[in-house]
Protein backbone atom coordinates (compact mmCIF):
# COMPACT_ATOMS: atom_id res chain seq x y z
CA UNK A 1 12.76 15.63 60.48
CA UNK A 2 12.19 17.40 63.96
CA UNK A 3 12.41 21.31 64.15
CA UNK A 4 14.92 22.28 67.14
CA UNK A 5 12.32 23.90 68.69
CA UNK A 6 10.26 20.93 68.74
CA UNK A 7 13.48 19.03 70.57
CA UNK A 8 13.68 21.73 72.80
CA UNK A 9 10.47 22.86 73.63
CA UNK A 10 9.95 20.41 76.82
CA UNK A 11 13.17 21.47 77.87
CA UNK A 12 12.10 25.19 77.68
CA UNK A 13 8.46 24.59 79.23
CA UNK A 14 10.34 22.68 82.13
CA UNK A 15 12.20 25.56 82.72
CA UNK A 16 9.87 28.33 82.76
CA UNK A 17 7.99 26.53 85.83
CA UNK A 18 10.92 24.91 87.45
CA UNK A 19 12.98 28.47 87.33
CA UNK A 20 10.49 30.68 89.09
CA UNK A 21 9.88 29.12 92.42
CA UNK A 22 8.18 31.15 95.26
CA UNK A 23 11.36 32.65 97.57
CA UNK A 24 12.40 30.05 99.93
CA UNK A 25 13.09 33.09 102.53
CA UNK A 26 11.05 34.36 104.53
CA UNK A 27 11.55 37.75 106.81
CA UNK A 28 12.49 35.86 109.83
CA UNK A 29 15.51 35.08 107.86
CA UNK A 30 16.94 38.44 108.14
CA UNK A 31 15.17 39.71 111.52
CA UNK A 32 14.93 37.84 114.64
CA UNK A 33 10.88 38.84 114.67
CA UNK A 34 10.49 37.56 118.54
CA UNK A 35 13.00 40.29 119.73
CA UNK A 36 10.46 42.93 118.25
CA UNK A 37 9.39 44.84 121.20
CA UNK A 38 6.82 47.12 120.02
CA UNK A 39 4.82 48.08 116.71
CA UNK A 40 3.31 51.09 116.32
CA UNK A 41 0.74 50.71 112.71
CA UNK A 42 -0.24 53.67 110.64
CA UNK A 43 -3.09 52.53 108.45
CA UNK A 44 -6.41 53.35 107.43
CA UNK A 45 -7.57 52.87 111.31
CA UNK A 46 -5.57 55.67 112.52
CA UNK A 47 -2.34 55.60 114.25
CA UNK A 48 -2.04 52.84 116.78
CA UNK A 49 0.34 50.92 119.19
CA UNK A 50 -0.79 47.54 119.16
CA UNK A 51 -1.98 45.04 121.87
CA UNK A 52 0.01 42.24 123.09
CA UNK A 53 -1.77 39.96 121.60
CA UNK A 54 -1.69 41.76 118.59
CA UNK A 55 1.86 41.70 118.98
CA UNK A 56 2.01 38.12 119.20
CA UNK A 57 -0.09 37.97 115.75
CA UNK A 58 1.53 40.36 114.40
CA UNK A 59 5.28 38.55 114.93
CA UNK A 60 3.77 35.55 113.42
CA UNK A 61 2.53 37.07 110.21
CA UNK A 62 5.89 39.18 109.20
CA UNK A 63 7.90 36.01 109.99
CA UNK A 64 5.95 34.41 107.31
CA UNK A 65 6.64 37.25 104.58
CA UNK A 66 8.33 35.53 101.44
CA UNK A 67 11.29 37.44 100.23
CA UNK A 68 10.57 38.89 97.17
CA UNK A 69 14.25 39.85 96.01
CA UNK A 70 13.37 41.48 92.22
CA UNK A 71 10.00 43.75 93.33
CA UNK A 72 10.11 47.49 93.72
CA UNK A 73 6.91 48.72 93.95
CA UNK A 74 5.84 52.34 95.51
CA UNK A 75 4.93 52.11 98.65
CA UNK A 76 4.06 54.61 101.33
CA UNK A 77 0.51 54.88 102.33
CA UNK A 78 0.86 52.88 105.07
CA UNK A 79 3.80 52.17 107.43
CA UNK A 80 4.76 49.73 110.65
CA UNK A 81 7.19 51.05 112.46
CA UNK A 82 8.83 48.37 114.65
CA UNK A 83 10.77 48.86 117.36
CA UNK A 84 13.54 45.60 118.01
CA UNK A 85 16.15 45.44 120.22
CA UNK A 86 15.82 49.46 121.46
CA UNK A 87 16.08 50.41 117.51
CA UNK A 88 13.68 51.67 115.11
CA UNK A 89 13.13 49.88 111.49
CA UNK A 90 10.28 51.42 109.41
CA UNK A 91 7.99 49.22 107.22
CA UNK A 92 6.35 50.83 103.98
CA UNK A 93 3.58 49.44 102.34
CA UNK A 94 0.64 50.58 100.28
CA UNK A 95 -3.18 50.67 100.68
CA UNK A 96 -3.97 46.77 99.11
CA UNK A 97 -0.87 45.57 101.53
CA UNK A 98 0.17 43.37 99.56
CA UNK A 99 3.91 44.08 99.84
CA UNK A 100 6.26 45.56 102.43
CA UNK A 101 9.40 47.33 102.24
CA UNK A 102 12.02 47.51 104.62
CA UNK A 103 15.74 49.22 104.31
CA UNK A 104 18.76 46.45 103.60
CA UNK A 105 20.20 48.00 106.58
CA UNK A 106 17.84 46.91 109.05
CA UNK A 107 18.14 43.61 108.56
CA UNK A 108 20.72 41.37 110.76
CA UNK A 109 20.69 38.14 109.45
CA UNK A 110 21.87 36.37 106.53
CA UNK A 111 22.09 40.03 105.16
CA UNK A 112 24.43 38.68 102.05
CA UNK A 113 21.29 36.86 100.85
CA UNK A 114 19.80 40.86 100.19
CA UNK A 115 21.11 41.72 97.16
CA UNK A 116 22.46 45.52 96.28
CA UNK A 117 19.22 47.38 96.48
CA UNK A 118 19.17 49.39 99.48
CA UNK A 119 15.78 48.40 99.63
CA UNK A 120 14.66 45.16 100.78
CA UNK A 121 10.89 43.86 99.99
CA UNK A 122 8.30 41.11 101.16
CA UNK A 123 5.29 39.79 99.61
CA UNK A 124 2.38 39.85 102.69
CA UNK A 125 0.73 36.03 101.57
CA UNK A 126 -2.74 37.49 102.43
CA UNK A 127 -1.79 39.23 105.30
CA UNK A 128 -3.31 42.68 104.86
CA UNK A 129 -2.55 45.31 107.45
CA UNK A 130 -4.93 47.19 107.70
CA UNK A 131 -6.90 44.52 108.95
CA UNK A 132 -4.82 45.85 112.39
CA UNK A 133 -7.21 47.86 114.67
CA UNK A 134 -7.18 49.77 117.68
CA UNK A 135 -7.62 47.40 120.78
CA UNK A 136 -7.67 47.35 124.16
CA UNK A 137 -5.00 45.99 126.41
């Protein structure tokens, strides 16, 4: 005679993969990222207002952020702040930039999908940035 676990054990290992799927959101689900006018970094290569074609880069990459909607994480050694349709939103992140952090309010879109936390964070998918440097125009 089979155990219940045995019975249910497929059912249970299906689950655990099938139930934790990478977010299907991404930031430019909750910002319009091509309105972004200017970005001014604070990172480990000073502070910095960056290039336009950094800009253009840059735009790309936070579009692509997954929404991570169940990560808090301390943040604060680094910070983006962004400057979209003549307002200010403030990134935090920390020094292995893996995550950002961004306040529920800032967001415009799709802003039900947020949750309650007042704070609102992003999983980078490599994009580190303090890879950002000074540049020329």
């Amino acid at each position: 005679m089979r155990s219940i676990a045995y019975i249910l054990l497929p059912s249970l290992l299906l689950c655990l993969f099938s139930c934790h799927t990478k977010s299907e959101y991404s930031f430019s689900d909750f910002l319009e990222v091509d309105k972004i006018q200017k970005v001014r970094m604070y990172n480990n290569s000073g502070t910095f207002d960056l290039s336009s074609k950094q800009l253009v880069q840059f735009k790309k990459d936070l579009g692509e952020m997954s929404f991570e909607p169940h990560l808090s994480e301390k943040l604060g050694s680094l910070s983006v702040h962004i400057t979209i349709d003549n307002r200010d939103l403030i990134l935090g992140s920390n020094s292995s930039s893996i995550h950002v952090e961004a306040h529920k309010s800032d967001f415009t879109k799709n802003t039900e999908l947020l949750g309650d936390s007042p704070w609102v964070s992003f999983n980078t998918n490599g994009v580190n940035l303090n890879n950002y440097t000074p540049e020329e125009e």
